[in-house]
C-alpha atoms as a PDB file:
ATOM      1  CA  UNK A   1       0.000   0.000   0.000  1.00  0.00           C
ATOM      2  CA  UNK A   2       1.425   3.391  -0.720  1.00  0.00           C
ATOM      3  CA  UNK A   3       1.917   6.363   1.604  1.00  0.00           C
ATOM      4  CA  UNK A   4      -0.486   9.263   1.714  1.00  0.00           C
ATOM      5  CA  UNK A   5       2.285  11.339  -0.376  1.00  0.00           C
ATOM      6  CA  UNK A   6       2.973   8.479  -3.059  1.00  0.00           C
ATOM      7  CA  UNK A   7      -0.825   8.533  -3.534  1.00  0.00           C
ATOM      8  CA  UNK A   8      -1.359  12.435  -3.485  1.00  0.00           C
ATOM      9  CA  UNK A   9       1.572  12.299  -6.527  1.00  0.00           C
ATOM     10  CA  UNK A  10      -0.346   9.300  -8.309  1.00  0.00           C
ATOM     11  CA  UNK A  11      -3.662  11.096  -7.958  1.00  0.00           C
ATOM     12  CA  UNK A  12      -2.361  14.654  -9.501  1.00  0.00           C
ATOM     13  CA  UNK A  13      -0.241  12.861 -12.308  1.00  0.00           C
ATOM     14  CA  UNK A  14      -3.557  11.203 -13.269  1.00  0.00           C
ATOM     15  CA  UNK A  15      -5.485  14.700 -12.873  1.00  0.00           C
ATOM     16  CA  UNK A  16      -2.736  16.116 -15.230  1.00  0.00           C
ATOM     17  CA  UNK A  17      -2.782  13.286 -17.439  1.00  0.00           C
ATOM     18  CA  UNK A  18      -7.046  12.697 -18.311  1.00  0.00           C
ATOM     19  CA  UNK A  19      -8.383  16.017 -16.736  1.00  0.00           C
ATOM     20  CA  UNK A  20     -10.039  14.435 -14.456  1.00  0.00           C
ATOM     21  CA  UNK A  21     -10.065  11.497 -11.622  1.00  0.00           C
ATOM     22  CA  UNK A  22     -12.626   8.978 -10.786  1.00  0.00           C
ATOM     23  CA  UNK A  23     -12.843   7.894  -7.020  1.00  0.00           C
ATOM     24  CA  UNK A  24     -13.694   4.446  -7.875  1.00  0.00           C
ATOM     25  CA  UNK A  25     -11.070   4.366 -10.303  1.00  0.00           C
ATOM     26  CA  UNK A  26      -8.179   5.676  -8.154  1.00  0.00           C
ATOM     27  CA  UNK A  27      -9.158   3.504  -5.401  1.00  0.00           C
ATOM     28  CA  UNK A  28      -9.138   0.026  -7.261  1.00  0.00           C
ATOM     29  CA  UNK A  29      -5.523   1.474  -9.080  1.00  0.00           C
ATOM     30  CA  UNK A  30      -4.307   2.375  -5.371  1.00  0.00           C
ATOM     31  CA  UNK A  31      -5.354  -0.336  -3.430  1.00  0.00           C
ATOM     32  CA  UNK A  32      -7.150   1.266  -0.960  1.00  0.00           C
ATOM     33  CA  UNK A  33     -10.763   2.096  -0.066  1.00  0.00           C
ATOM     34  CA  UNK A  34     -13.244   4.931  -1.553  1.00  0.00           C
ATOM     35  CA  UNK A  35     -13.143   6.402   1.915  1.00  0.00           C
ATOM     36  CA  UNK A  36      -9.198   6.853   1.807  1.00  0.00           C
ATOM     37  CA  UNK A  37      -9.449   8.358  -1.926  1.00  0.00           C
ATOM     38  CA  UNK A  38     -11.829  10.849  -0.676  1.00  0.00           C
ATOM     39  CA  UNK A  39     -10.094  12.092   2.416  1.00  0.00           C
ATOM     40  CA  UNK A  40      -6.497  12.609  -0.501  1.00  0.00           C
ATOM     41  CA  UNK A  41      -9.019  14.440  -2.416  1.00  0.00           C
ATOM     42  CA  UNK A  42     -10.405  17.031  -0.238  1.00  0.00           C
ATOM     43  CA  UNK A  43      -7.041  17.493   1.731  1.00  0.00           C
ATOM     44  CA  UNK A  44      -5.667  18.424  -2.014  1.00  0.00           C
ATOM     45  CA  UNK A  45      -8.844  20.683  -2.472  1.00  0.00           C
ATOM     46  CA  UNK A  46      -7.705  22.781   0.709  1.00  0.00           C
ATOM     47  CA  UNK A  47      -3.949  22.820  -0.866  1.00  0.00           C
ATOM     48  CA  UNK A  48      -6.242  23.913  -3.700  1.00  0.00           C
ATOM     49  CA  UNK A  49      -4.714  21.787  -6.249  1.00  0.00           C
ATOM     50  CA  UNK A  50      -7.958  20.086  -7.571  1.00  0.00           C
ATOM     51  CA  UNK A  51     -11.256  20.708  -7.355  1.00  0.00           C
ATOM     52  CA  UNK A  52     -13.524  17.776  -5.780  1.00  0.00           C
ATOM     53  CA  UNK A  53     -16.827  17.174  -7.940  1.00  0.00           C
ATOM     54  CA  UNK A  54     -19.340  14.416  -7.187  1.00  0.00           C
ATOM     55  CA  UNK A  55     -17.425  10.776  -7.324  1.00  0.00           C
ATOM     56  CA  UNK A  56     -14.837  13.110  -9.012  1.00  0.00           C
ATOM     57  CA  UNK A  57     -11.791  15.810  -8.839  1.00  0.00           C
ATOM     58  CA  UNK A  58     -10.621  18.037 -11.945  1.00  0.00           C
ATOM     59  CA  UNK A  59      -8.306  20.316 -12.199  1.00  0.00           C
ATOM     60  CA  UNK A  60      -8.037  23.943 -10.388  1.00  0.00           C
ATOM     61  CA  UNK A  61      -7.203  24.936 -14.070  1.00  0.00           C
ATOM     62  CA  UNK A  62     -10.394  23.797 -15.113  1.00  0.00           C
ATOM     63  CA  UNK A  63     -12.334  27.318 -13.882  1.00  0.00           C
ATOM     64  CA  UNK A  64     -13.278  29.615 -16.996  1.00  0.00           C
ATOM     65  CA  UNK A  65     -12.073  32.601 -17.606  1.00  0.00           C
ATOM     66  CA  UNK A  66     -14.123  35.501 -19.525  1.00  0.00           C
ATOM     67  CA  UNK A  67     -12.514  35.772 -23.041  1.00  0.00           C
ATOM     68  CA  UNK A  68     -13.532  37.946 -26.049  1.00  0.00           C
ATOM     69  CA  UNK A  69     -15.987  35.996 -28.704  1.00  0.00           C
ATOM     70  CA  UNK A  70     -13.560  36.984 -31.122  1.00  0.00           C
ATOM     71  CA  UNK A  71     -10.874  35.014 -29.684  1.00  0.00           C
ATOM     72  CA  UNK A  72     -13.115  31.851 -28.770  1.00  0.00           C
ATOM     73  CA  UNK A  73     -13.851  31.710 -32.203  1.00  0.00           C
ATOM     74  CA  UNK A  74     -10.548  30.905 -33.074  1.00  0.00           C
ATOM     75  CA  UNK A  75     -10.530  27.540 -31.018  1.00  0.00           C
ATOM     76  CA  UNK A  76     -12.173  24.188 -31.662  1.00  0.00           C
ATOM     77  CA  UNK A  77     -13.340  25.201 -34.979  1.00  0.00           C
ATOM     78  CA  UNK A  78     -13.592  21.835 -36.726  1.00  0.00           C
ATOM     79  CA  UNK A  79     -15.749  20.524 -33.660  1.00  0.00           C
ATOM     80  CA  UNK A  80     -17.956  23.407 -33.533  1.00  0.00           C
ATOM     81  CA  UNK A  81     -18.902  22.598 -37.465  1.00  0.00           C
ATOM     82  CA  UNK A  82     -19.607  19.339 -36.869  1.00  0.00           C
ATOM     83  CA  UNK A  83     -21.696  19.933 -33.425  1.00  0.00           C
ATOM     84  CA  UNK A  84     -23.561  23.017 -35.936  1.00  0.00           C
ATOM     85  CA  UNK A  85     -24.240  20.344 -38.516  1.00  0.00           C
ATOM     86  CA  UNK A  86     -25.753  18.128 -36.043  1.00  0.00           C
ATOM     87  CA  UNK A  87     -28.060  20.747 -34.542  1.00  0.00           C
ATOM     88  CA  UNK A  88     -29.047  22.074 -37.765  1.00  0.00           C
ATOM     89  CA  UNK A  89     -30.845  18.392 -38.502  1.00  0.00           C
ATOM     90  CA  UNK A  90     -32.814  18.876 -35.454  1.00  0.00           C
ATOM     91  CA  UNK A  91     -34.985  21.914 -36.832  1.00  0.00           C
ATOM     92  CA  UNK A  92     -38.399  21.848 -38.021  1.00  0.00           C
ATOM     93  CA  UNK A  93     -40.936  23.785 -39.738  1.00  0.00           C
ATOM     94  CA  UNK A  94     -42.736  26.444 -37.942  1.00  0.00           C
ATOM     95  CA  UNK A  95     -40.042  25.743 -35.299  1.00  0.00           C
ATOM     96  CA  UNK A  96     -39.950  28.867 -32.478  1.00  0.00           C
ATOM     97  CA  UNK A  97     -36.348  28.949 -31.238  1.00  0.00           C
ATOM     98  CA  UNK A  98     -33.595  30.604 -28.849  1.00  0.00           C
ATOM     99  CA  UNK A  99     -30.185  31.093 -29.781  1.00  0.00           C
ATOM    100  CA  UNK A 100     -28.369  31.952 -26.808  1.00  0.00           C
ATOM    101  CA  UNK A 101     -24.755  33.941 -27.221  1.00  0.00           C
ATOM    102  CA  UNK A 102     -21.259  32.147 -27.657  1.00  0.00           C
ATOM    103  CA  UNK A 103     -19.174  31.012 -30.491  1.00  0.00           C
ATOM    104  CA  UNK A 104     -20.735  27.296 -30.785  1.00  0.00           C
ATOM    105  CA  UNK A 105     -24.688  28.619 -31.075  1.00  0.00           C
ATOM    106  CA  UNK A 106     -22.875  31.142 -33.641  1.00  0.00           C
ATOM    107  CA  UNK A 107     -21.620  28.255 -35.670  1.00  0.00           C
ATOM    108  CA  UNK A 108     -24.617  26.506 -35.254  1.00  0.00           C
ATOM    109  CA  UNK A 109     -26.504  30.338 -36.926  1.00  0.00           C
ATOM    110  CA  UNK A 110     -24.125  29.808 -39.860  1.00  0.00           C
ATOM    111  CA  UNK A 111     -24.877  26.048 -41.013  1.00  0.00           C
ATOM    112  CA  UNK A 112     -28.415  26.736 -40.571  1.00  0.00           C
ATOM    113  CA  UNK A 113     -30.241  25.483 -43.922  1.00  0.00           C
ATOM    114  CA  UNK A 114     -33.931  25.121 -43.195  1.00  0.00           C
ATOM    115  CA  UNK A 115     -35.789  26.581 -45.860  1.00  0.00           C
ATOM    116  CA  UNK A 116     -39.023  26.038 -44.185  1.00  0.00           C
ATOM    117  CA  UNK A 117     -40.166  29.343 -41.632  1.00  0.00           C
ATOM    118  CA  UNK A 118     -39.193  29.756 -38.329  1.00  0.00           C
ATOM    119  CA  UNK A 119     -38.919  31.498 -35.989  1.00  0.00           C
ATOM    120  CA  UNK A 120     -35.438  32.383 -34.261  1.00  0.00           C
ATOM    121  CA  UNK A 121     -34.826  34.738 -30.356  1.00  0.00           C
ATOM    122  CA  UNK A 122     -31.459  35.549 -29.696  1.00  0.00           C
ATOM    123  CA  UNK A 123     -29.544  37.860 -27.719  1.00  0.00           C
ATOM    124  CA  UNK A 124     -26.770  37.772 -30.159  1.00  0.00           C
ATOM    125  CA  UNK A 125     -26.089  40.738 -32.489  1.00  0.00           C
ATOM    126  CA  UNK A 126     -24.118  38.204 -34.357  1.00  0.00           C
ATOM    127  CA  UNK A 127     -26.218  35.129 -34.651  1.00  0.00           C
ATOM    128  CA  UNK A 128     -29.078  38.333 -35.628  1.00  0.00           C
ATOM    129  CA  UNK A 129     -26.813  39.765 -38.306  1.00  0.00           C
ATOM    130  CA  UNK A 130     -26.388  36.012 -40.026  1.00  0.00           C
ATOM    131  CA  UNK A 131     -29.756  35.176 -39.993  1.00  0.00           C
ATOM    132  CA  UNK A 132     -31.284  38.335 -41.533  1.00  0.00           C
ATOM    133  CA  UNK A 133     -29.857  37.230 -44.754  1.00  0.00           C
ATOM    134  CA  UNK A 134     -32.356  34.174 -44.697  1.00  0.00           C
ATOM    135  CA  UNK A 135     -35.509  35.457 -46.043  1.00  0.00           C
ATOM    136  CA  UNK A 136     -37.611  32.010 -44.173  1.00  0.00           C
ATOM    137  CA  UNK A 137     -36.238  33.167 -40.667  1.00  0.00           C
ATOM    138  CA  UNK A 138     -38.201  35.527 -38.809  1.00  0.00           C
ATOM    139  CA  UNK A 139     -36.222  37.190 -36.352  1.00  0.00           C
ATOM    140  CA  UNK A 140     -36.668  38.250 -32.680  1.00  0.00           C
ATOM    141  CA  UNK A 141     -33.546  40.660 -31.223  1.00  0.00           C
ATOM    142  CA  UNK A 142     -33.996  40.370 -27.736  1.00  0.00           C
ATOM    143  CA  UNK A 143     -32.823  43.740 -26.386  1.00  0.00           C
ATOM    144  CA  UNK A 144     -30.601  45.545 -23.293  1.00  0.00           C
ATOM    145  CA  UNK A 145     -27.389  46.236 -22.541  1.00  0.00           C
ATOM    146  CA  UNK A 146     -24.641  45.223 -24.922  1.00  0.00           C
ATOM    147  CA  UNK A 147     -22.210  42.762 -23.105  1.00  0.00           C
ATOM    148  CA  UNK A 148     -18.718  43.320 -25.378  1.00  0.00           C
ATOM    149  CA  UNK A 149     -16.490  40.567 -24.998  1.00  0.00           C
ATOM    150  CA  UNK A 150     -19.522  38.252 -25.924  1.00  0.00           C
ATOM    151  CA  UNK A 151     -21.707  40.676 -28.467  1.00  0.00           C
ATOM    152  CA  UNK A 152     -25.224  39.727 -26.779  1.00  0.00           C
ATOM    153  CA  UNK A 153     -27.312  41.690 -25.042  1.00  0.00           C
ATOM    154  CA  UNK A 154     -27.793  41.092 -20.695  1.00  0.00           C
ATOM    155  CA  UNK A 155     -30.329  42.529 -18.527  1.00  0.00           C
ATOM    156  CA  UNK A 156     -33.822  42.729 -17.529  1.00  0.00           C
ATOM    157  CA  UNK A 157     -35.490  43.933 -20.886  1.00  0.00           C
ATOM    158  CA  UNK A 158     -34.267  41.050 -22.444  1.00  0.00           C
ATOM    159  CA  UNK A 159     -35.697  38.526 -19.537  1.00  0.00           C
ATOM    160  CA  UNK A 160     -39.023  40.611 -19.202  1.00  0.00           C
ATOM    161  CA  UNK A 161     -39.317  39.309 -23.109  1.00  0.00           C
ATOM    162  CA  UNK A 162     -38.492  35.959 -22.527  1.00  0.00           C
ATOM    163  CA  UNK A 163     -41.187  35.310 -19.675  1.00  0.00           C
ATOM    164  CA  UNK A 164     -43.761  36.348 -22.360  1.00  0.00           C
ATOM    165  CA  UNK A 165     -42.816  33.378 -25.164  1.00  0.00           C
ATOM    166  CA  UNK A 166     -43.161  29.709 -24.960  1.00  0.00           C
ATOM    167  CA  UNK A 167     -40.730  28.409 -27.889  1.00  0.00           C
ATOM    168  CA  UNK A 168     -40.050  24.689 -28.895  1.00  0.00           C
ATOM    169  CA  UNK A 169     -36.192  24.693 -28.557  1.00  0.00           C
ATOM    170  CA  UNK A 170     -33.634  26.009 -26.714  1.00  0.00           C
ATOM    171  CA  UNK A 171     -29.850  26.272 -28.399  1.00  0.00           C
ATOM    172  CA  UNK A 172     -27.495  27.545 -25.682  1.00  0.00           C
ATOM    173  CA  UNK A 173     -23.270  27.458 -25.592  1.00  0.00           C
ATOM    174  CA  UNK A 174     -21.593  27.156 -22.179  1.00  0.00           C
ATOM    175  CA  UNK A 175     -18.243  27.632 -20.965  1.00  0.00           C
ATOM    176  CA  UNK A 176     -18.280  24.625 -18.382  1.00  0.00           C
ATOM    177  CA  UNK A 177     -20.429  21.412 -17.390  1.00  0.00           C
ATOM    178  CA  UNK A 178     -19.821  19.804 -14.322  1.00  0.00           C
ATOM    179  CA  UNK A 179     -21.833  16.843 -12.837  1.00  0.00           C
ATOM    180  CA  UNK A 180     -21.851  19.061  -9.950  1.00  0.00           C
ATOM    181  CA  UNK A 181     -22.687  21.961 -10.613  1.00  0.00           C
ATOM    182  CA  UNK A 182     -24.250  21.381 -13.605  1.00  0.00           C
ATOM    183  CA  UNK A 183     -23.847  24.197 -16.919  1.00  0.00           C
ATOM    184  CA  UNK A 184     -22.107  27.069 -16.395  1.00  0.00           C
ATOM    185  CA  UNK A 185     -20.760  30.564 -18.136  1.00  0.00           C
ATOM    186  CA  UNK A 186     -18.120  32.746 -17.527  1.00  0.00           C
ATOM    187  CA  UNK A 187     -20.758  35.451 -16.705  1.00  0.00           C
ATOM    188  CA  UNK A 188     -23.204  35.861 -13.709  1.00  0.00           C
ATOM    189  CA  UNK A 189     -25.724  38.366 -15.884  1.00  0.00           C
ATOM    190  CA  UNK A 190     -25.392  36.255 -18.701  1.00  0.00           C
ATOM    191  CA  UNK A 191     -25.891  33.234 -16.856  1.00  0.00           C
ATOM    192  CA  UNK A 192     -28.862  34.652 -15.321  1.00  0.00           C
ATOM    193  CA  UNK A 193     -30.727  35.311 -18.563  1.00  0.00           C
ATOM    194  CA  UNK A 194     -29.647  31.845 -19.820  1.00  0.00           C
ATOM    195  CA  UNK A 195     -32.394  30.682 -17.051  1.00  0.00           C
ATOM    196  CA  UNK A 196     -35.183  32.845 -18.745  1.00  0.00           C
ATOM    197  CA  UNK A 197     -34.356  30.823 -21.905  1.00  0.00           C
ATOM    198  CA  UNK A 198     -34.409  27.680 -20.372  1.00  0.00           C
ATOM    199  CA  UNK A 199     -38.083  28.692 -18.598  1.00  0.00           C
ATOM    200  CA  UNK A 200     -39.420  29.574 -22.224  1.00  0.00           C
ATOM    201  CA  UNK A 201     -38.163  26.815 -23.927  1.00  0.00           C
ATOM    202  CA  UNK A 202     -39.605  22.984 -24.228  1.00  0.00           C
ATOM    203  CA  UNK A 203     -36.727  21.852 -24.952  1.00  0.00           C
ATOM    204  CA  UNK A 204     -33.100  22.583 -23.658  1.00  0.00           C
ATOM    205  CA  UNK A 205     -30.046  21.314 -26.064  1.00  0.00           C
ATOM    206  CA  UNK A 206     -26.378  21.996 -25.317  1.00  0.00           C
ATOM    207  CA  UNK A 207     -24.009  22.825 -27.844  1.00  0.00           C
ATOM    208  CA  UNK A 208     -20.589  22.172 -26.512  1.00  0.00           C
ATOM    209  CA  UNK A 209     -17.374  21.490 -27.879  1.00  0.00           C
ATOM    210  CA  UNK A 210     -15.147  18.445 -25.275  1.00  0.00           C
ATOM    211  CA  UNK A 211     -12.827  20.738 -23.915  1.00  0.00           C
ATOM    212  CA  UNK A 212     -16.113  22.478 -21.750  1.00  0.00           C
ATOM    213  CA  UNK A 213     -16.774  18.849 -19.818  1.00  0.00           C
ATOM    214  CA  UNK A 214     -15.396  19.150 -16.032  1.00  0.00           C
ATOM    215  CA  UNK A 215     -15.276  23.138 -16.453  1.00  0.00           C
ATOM    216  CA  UNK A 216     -16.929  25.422 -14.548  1.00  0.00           C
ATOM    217  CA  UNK A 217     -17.303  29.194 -15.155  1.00  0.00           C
ATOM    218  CA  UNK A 218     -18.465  31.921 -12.503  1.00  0.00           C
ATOM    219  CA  UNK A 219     -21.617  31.963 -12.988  1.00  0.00           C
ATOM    220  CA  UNK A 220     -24.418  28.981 -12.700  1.00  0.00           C
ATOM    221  CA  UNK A 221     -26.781  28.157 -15.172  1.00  0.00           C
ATOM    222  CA  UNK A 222     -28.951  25.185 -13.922  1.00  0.00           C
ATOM    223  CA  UNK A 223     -28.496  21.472 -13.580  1.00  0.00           C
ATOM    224  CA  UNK A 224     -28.161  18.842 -15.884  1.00  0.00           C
ATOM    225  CA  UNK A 225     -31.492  17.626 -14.822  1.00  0.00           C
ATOM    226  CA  UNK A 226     -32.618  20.749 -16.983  1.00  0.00           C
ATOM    227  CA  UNK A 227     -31.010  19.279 -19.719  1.00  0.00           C
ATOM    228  CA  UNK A 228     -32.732  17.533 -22.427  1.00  0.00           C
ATOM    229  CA  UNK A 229     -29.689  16.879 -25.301  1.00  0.00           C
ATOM    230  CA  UNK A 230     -26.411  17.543 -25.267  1.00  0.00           C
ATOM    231  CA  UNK A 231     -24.777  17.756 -28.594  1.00  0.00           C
ATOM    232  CA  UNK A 232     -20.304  17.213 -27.944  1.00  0.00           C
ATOM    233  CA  UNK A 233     -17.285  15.749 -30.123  1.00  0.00           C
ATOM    234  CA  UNK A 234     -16.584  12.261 -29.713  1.00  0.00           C
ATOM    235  CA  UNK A 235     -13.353  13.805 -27.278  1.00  0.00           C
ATOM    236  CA  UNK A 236     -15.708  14.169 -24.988  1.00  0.00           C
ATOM    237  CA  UNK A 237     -14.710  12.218 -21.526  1.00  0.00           C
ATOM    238  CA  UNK A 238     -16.604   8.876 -22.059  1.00  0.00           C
ATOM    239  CA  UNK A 239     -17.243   8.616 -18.041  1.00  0.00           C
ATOM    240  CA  UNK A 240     -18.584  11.769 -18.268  1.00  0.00           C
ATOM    241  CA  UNK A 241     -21.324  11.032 -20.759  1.00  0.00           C
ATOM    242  CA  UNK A 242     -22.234   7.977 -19.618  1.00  0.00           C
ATOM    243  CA  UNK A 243     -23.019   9.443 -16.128  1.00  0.00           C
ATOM    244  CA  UNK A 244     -25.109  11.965 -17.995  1.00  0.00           C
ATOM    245  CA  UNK A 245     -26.913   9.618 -20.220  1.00  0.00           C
ATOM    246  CA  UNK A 246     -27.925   7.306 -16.698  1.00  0.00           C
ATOM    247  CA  UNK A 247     -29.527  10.390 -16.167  1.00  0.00           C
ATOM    248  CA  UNK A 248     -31.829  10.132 -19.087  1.00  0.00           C
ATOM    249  CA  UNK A 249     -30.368  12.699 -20.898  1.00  0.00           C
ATOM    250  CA  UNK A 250     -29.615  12.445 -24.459  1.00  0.00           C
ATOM    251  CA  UNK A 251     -25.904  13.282 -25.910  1.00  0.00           C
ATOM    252  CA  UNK A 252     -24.748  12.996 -29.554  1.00  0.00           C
ATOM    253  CA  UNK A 253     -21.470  12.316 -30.093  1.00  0.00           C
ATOM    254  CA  UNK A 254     -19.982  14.007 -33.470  1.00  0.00           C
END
């Protein structure tokens, strides 16, 4: 059996290694019980070198950090088309739908080829700007104060709106998910009218890219039990999603 500092070195390399740690893992690997694993985890929380989740640690590194939409665009591109493409076969005629802010709902705007009407709200100057070139989208600009680094509007004219409509689908980008903690941005106003969306919508579908599993940003969104599809790359942490869909909640893998 190793020492408590042999197993503390074990458990970060792993953390560093995957991005994240499995209690039942780490104690079959280390030979010793669940209770044991737990007590190396939180005593590395409170050196702050991890951060425990449920059954699970990830990495202090793993807490978002507000950056401008034209620099997330640059990232992940290849799995943001592919994630669009997959969301843009789940549209139907007459659909009513939200398109929250971020760079993968953005992508998603751009491979949208319905010809049939609907019906598109958005607080995204952005995702409004590529749309109004679409002569079968009717458009709803949700409006407030402009947030910069993510070109969306925030605020309480915007969720005043949103408690009036009753649409069939939401479409909404995140910076983290965390069995935890559940979806989270980088931003508490933003985050905030993210829950408005979620209220007026039927259904709730996640577009996120892998590198947003075992993230968290600032500000919380909801849990995953709000959740109806999640829509990832197939680098997405297979522990993670199968957690998720034991939940009952549909991911597609692209």
């Amino acid at each position: 059996m190793r020492n408590i500092a042999q197993r503390h070195k074990i458990i970060l390399a792993e953390l560093e290694k995957e991005g994240y740690v499995w209690v039942h893992d780490l104690s079959e690997r280390l030979g010793v019980s669940e209770v044991t694993i737990r007590k190396d985890l939180k005593e590395l929380e409170q050196r702050r070198l991890l951060i425990r989740n449920h059954g699970s640690a990830s990495p202090v590194s793993s807490l978002t950090i507000d950056r401008h939409i034209d620099e997330k665009e640059k990232v992940q591109v290849s799995e943001k088309i592919r994630i669009a493409e997959a969301a843009n076969r789940l549209l139907e005629k007459n659909d009513r739908i939200i398109i929250a802010s971020g760079t993968t709902v953005l992508t998603f705007a751009q491979h949208i080829t319905i010809t049939d009407p609907i019906t598109v709200i958005t607080p995204s100057v952005k995702v409004t700007l590529i749309l109004s070139y679409k002569p079968n989208i009717d458009i709803i600009q949700l409006g407030g104060a402009i947030r910069k680094s993510s070109a969306s509007v925030i605020g309480p004219y915007a969720e005043t709106l949103l408690t009036e409509m009753m649409c069939s689908k939401l479409f909404i980008g995140i910076d983290g998910l965390d069995l935890d903690t559940g979806l989270t941005t980088s931003n508490i106003a933003e985050a905030h009218l993210n829950q408005y969306m979620i209220n007026a919508a039927q259904e709730v579908i996640v577009l996120a890219d892998s590198t947003k599993f075992g993230k968290r940003g600032f500000g919380k969104i909801c849990k995953l039990n709000k959740v109806h599809h999640i829509i990832t790359d197939r680098n997405a942490p297979g522990n993670i999603i199968q957690v998720i869909r034991d939940e009952g909640i549909k991911v597609t893998l692209v």
